[in-house]
PDB file of N, CA and C in Angstrom:
ATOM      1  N   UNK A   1      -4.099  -5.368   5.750  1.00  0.00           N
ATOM      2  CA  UNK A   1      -5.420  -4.788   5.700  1.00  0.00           C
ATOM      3  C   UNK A   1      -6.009  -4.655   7.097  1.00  0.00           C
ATOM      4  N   UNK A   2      -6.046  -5.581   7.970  1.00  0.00           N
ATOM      5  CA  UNK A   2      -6.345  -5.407   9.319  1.00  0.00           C
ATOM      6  C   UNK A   2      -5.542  -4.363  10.267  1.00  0.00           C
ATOM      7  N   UNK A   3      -4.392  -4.089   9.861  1.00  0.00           N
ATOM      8  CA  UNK A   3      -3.856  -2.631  10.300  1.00  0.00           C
ATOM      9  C   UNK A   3      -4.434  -1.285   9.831  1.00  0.00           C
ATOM     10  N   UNK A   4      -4.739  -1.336   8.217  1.00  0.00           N
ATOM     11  CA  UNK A   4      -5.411  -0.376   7.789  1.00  0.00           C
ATOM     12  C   UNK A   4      -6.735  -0.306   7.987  1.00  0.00           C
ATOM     13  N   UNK A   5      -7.420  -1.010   8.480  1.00  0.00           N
ATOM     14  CA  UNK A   5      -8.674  -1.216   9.030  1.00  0.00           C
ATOM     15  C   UNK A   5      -8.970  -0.424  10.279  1.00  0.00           C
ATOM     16  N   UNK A   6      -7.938  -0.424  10.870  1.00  0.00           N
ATOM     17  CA  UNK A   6      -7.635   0.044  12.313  1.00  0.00           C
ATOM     18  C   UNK A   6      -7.604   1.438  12.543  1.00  0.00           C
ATOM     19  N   UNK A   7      -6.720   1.702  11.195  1.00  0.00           N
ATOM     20  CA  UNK A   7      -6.806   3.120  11.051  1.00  0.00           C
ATOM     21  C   UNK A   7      -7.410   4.540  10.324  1.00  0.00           C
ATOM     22  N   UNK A   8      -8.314   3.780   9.522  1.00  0.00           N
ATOM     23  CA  UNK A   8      -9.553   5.031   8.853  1.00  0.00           C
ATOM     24  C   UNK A   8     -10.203   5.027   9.666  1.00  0.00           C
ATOM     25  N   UNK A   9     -10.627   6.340   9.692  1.00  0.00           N
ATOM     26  CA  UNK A   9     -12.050   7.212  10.431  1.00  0.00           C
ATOM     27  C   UNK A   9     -12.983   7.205   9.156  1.00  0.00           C
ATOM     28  N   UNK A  10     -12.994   7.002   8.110  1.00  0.00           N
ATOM     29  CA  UNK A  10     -14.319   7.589   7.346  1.00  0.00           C
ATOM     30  C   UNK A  10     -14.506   6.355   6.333  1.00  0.00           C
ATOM     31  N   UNK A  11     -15.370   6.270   5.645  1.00  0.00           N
ATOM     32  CA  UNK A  11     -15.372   4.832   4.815  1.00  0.00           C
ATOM     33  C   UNK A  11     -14.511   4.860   3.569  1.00  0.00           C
ATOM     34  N   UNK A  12     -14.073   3.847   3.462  1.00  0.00           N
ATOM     35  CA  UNK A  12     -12.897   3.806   2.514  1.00  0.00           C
ATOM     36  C   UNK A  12     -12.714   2.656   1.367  1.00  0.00           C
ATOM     37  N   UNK A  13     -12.366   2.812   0.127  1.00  0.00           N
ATOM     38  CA  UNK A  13     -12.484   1.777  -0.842  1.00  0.00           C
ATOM     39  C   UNK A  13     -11.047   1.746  -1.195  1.00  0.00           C
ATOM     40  N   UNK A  14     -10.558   0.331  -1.182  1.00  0.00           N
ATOM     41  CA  UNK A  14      -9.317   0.168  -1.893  1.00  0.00           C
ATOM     42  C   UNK A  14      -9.540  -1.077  -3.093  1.00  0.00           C
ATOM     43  N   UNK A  15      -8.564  -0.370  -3.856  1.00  0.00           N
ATOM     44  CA  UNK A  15      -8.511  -1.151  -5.406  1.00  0.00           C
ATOM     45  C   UNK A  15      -7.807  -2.077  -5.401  1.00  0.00           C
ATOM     46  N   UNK A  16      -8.084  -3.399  -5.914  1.00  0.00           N
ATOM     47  CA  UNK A  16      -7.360  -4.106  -5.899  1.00  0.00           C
ATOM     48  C   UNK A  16      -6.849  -4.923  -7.502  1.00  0.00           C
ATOM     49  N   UNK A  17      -5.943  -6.107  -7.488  1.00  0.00           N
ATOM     50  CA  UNK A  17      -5.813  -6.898  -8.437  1.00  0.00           C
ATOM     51  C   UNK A  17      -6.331  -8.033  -8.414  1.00  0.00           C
ATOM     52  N   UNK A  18      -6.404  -9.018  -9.102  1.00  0.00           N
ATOM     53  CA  UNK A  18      -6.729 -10.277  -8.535  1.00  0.00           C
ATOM     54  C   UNK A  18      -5.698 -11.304  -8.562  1.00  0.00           C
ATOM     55  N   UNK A  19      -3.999 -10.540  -7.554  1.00  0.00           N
ATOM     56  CA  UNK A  19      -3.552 -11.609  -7.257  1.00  0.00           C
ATOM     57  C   UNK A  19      -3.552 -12.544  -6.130  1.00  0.00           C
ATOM     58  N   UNK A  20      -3.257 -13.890  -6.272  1.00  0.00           N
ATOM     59  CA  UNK A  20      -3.832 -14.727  -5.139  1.00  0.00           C
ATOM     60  C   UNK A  20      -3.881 -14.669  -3.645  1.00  0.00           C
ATOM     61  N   UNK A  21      -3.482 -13.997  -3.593  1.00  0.00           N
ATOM     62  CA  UNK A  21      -3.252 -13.269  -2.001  1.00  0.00           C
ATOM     63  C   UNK A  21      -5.020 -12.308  -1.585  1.00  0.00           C
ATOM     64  N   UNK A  22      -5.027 -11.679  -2.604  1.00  0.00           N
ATOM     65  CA  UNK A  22      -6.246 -11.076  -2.580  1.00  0.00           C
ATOM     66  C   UNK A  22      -7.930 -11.595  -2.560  1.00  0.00           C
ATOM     67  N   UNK A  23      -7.276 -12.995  -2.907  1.00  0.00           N
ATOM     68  CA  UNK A  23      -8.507 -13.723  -3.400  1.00  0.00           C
ATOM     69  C   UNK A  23      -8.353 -14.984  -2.324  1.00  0.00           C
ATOM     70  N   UNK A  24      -7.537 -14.947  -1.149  1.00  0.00           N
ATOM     71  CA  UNK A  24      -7.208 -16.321  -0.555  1.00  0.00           C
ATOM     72  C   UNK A  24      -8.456 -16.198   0.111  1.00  0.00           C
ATOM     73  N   UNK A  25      -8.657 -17.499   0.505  1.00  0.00           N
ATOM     74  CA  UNK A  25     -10.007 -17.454   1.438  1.00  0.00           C
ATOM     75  C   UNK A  25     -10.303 -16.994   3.363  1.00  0.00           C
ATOM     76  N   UNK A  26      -8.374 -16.697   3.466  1.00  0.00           N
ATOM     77  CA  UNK A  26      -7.961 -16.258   4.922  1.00  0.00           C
ATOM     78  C   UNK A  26      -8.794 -14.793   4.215  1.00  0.00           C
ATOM     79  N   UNK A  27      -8.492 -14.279   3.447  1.00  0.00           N
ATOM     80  CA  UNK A  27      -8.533 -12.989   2.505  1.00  0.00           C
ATOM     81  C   UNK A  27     -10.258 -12.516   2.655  1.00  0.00           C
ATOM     82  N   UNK A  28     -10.616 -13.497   2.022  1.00  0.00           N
ATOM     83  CA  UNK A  28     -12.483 -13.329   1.808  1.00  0.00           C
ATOM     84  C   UNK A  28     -12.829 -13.464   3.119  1.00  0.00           C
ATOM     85  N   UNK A  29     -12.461 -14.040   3.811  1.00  0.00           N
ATOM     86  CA  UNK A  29     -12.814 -14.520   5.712  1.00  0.00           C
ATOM     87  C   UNK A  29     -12.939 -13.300   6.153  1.00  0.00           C
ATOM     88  N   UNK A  30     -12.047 -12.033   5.847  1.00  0.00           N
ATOM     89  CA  UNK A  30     -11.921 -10.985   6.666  1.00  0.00           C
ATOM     90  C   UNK A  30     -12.641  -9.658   6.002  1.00  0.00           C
ATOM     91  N   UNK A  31     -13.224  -9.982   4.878  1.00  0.00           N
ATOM     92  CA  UNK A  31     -13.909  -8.877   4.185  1.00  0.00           C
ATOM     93  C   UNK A  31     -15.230  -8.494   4.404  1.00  0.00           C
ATOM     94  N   UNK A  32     -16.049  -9.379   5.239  1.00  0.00           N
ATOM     95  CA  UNK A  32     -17.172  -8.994   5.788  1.00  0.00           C
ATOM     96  C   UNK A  32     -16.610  -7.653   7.487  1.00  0.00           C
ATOM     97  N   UNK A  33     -15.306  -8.513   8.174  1.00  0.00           N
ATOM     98  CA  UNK A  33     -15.149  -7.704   9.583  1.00  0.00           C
ATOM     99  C   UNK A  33     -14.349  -6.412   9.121  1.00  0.00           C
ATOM    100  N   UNK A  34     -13.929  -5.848   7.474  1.00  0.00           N
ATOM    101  CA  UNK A  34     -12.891  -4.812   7.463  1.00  0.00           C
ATOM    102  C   UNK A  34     -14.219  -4.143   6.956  1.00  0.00           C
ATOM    103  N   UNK A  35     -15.417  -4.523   6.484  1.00  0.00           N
ATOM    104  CA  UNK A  35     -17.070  -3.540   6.025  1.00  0.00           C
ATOM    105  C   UNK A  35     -17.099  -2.807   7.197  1.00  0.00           C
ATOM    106  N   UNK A  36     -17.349  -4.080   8.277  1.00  0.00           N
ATOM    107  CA  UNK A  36     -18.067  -3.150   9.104  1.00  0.00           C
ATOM    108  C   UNK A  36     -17.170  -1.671   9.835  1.00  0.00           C
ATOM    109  N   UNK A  37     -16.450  -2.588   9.657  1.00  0.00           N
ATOM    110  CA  UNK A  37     -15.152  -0.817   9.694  1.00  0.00           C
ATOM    111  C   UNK A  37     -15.175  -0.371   9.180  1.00  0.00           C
ATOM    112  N   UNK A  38     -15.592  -0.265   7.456  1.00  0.00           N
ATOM    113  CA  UNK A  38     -15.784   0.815   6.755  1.00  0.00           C
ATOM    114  C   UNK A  38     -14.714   1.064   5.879  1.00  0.00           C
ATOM    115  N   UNK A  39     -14.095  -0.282   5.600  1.00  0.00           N
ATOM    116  CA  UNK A  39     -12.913  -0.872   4.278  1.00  0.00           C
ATOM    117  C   UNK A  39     -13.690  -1.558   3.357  1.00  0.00           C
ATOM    118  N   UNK A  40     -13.519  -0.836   2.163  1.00  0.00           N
ATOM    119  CA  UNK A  40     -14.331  -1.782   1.554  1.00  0.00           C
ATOM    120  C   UNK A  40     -13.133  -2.146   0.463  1.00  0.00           C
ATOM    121  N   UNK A  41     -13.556  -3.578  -0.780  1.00  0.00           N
ATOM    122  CA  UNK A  41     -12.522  -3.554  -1.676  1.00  0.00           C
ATOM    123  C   UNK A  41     -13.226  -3.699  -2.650  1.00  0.00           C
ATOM    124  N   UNK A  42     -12.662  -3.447  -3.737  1.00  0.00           N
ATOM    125  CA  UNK A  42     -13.434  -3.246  -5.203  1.00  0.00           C
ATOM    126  C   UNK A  42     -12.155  -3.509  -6.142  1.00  0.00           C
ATOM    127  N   UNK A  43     -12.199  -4.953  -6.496  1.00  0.00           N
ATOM    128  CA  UNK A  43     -11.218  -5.993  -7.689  1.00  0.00           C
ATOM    129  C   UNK A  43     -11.591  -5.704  -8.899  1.00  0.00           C
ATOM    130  N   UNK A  44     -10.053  -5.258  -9.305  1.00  0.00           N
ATOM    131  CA  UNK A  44      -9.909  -4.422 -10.889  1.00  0.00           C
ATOM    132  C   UNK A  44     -10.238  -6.318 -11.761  1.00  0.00           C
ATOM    133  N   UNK A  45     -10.529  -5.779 -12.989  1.00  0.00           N
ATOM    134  CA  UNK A  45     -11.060  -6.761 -13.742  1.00  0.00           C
ATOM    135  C   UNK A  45      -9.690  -7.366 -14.069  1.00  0.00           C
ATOM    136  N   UNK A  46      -9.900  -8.815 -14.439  1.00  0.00           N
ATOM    137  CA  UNK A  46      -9.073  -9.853 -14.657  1.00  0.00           C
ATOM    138  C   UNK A  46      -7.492  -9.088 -15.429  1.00  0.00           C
ATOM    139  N   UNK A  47      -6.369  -9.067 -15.474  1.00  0.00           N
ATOM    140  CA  UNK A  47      -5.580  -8.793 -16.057  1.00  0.00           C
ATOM    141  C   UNK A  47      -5.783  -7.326 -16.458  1.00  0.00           C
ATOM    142  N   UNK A  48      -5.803  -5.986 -15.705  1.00  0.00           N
ATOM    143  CA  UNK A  48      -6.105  -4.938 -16.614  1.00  0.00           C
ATOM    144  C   UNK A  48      -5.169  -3.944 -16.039  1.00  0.00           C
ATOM    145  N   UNK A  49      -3.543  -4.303 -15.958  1.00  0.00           N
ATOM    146  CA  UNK A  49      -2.588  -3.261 -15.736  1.00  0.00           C
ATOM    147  C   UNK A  49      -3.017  -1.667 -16.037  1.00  0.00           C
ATOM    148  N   UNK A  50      -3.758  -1.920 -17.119  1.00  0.00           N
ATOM    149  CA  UNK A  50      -3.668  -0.182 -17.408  1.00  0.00           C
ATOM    150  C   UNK A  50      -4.560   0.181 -16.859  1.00  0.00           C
ATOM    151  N   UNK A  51      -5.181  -0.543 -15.929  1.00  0.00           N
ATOM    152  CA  UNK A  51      -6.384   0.203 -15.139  1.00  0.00           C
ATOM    153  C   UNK A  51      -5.681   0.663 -13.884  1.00  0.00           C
ATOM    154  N   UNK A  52      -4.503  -0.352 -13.338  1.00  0.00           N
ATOM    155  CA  UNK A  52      -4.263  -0.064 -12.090  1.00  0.00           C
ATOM    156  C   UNK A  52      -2.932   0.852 -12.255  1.00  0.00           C
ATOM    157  N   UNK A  53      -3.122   1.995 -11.869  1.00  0.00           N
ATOM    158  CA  UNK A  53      -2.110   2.686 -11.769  1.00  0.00           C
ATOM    159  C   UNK A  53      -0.418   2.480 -10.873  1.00  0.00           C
ATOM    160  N   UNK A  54      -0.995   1.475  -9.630  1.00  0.00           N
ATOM    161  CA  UNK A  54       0.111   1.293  -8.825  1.00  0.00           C
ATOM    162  C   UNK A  54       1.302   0.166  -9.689  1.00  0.00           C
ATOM    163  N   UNK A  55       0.489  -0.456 -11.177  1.00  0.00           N
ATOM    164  CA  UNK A  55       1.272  -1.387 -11.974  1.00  0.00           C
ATOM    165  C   UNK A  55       2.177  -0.407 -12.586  1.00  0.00           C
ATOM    166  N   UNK A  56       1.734   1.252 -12.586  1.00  0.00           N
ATOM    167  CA  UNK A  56       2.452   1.544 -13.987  1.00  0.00           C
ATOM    168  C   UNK A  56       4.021   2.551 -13.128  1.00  0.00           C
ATOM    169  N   UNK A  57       3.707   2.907 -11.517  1.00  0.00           N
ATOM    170  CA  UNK A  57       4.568   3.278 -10.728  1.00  0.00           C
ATOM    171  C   UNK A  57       5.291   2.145  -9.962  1.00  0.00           C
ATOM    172  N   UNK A  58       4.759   0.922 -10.046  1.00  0.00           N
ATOM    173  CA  UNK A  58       5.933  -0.014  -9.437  1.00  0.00           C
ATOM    174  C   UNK A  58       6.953   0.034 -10.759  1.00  0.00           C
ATOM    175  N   UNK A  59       6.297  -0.140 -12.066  1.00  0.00           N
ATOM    176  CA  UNK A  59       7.368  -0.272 -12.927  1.00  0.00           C
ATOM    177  C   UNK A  59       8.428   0.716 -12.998  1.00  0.00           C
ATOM    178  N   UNK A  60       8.302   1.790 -12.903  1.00  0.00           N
ATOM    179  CA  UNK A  60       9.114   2.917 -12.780  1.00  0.00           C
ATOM    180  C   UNK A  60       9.926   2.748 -11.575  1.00  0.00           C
ATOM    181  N   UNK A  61       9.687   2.360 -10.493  1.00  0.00           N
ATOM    182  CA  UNK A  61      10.195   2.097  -9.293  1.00  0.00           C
ATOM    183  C   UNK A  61      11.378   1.069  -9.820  1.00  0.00           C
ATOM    184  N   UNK A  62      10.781   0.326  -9.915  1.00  0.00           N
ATOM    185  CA  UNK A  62      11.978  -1.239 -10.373  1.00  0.00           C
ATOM    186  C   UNK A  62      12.626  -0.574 -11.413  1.00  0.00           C
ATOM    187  N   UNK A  63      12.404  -0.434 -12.378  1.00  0.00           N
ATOM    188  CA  UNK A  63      13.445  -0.015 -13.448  1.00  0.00           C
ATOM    189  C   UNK A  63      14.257   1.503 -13.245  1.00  0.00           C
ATOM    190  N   UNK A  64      13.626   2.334 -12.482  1.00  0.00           N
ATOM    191  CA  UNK A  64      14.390   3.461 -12.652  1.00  0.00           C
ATOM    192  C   UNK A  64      14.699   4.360 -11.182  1.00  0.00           C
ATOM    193  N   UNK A  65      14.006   4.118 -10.251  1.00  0.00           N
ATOM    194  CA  UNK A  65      13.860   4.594  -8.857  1.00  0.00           C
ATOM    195  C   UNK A  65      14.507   3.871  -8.358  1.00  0.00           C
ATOM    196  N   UNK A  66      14.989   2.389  -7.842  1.00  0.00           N
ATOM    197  CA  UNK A  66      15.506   2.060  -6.926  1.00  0.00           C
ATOM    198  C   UNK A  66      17.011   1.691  -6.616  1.00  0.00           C
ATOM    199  N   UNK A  67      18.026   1.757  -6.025  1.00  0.00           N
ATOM    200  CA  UNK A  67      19.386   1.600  -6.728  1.00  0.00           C
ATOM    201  C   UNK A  67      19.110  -0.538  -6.303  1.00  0.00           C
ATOM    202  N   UNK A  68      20.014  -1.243  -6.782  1.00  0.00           N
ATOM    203  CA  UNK A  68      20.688  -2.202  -6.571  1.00  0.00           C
ATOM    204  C   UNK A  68      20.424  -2.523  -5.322  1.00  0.00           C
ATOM    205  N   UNK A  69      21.407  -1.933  -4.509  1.00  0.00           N
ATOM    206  CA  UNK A  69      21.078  -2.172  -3.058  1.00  0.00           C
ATOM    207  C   UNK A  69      19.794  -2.448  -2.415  1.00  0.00           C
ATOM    208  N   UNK A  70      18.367  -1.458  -2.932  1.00  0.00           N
ATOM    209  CA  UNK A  70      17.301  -1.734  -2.557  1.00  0.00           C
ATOM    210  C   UNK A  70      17.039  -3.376  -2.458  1.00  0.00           C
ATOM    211  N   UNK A  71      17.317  -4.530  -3.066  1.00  0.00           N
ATOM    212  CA  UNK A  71      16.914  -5.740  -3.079  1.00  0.00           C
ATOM    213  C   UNK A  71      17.397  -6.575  -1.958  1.00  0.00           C
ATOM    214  N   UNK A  72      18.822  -5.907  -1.157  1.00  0.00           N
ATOM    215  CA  UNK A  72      19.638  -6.903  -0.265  1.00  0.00           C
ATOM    216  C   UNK A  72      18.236  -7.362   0.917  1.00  0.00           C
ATOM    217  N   UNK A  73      17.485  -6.493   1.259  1.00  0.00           N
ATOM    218  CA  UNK A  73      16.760  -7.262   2.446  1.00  0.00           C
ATOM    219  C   UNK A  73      15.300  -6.152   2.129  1.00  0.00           C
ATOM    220  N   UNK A  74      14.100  -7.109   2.784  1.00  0.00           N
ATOM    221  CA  UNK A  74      12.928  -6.350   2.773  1.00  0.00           C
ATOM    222  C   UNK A  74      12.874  -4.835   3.396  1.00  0.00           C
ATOM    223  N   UNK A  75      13.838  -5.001   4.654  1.00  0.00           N
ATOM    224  CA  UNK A  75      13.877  -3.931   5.517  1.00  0.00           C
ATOM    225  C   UNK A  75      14.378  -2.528   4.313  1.00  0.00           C
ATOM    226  N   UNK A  76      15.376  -3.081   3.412  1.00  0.00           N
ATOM    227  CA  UNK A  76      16.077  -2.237   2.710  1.00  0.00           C
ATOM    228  C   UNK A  76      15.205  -1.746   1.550  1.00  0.00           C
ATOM    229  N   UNK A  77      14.247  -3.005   1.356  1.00  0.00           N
ATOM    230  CA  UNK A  77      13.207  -2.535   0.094  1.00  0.00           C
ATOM    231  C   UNK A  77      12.460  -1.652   0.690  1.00  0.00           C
ATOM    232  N   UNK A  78      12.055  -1.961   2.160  1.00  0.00           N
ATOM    233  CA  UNK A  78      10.911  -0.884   2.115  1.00  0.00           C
ATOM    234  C   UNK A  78      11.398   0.571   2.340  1.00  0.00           C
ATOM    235  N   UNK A  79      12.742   0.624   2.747  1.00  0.00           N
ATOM    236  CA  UNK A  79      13.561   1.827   2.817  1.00  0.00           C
ATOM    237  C   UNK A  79      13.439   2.507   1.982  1.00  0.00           C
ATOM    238  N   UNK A  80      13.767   1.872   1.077  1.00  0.00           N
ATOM    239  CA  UNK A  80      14.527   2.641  -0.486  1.00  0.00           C
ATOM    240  C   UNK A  80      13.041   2.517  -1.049  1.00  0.00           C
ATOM    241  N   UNK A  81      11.934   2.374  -0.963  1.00  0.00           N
ATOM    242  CA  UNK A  81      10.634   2.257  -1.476  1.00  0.00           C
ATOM    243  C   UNK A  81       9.998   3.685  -0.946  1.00  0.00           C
ATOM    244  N   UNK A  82      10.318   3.718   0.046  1.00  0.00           N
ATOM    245  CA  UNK A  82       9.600   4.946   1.215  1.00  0.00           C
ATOM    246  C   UNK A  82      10.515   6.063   0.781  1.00  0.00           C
ATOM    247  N   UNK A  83      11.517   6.115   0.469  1.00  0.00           N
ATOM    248  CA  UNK A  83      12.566   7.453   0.002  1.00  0.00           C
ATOM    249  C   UNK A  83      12.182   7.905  -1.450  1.00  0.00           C
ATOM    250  N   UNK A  84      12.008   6.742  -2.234  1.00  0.00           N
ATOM    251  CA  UNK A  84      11.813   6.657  -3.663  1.00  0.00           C
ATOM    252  C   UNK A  84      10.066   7.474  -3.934  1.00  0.00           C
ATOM    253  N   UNK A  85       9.156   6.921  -3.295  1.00  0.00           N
ATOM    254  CA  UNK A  85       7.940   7.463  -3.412  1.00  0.00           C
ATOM    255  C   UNK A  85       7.612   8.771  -2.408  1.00  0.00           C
ATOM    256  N   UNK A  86       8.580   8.952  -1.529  1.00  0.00           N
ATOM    257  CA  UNK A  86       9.169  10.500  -1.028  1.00  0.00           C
ATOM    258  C   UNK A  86       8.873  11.542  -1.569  1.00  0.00           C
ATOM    259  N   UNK A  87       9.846  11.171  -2.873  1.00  0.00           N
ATOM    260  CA  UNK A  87      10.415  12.204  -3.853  1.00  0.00           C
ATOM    261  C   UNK A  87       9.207  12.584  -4.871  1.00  0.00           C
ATOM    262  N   UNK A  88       8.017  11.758  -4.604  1.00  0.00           N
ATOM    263  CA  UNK A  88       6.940  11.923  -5.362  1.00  0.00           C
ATOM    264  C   UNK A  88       5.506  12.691  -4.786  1.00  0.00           C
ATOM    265  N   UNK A  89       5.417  12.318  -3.460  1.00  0.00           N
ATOM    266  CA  UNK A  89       4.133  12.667  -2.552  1.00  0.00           C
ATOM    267  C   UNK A  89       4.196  11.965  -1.269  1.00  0.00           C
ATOM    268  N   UNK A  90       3.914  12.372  -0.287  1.00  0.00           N
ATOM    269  CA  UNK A  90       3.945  11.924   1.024  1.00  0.00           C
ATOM    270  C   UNK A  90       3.699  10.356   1.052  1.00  0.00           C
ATOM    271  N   UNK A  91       4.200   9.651   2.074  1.00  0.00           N
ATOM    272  CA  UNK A  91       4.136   8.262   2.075  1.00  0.00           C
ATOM    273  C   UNK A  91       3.723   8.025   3.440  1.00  0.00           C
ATOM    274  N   UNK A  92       2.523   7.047   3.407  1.00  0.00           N
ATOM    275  CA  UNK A  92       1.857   6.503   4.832  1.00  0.00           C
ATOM    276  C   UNK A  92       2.688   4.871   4.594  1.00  0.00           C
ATOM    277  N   UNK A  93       2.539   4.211   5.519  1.00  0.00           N
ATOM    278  CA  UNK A  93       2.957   2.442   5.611  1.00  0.00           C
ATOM    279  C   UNK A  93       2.201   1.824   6.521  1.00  0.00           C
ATOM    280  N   UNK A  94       2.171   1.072   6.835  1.00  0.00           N
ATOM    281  CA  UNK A  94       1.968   0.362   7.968  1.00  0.00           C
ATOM    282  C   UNK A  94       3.226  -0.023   8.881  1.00  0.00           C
ATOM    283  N   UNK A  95       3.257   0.554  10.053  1.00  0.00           N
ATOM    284  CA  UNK A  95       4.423   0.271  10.722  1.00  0.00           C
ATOM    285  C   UNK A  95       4.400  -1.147  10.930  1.00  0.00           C
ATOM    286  N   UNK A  96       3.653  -2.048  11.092  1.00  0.00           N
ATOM    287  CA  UNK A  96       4.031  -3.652  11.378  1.00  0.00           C
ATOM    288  C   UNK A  96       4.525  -4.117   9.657  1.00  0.00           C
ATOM    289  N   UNK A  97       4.450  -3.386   9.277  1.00  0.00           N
ATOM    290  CA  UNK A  97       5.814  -4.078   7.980  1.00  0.00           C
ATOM    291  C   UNK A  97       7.072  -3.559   8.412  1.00  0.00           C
ATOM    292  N   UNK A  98       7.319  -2.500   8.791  1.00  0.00           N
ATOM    293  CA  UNK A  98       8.873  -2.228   9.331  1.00  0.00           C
ATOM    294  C   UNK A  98       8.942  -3.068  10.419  1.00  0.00           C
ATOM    295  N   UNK A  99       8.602  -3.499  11.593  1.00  0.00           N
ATOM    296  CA  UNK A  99       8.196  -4.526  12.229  1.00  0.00           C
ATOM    297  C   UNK A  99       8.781  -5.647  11.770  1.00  0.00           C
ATOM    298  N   UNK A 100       7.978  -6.004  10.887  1.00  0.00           N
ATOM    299  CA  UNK A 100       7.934  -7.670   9.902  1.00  0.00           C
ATOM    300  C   UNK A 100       9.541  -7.762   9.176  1.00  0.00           C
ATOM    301  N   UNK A 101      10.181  -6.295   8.602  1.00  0.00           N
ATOM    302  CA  UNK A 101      11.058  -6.937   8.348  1.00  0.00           C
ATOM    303  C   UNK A 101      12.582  -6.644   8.836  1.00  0.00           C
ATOM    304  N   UNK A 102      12.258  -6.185  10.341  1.00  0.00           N
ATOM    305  CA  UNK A 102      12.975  -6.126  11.168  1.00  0.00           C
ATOM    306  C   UNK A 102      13.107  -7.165  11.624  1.00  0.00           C
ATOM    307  N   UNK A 103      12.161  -8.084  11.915  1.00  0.00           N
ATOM    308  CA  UNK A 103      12.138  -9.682  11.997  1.00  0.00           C
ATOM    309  C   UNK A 103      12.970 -10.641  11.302  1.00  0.00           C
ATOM    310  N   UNK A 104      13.219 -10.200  10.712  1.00  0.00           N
ATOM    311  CA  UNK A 104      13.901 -11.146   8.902  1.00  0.00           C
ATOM    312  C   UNK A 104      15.144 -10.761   9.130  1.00  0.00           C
ATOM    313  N   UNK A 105      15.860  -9.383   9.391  1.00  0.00           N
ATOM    314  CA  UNK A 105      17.105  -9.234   9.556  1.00  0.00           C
ATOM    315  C   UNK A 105      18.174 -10.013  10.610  1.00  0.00           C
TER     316      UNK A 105
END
């Protein structure tokens, strides 16, 4: 989020879930400094897959988009993640995850 923070020009809302990552308190620490940038977040209600759409395209991803291979390393997930959602509509990332799991290899 602090990368994507970095990079909107106009004010911006992202959806979220409420898994624990989202809710850590490193997490809440940084949600007043990603406002004033003009990130805002807005947490889908407790358990409501069918609200969040990115639940109903990861599933498709895992079960039918990704080969096998995609799992050997992160670097490879985000590969085969970025080719896979390709084939659907343009794909932005954050380059410090290719970064991150260039690290790991």
């Amino acid at each position: 989020m602090d990368d994507y923070s970095n990079l909107i020009k106009n004010p911006t809302t992202v959806v979220l879930d409420n898994a624990s990552i989202h809710r850590s308190l490193r997490f809440d620490e940084k949600t007043r400094e990603w406002a004033l940038k003009g990130l805002h977040l807005y947490y889908l209600p407790t358990y409501s897959p069918e609200l969040n759409a990115i639940e109903r395209l990861w599933k498709k991803l895992k079960h039918h988009a990704l080969p096998l291979s995609a799992w050997g390393s992160l670097s490879s997930l985000i590969n085969s993640l970025t080719t896979a959602i390709n084939r659907i509509g343009e794909v932005s990332y954050m380059p410090s995850m290719e970064r991150y799991a260039e690290t790991l290899t």
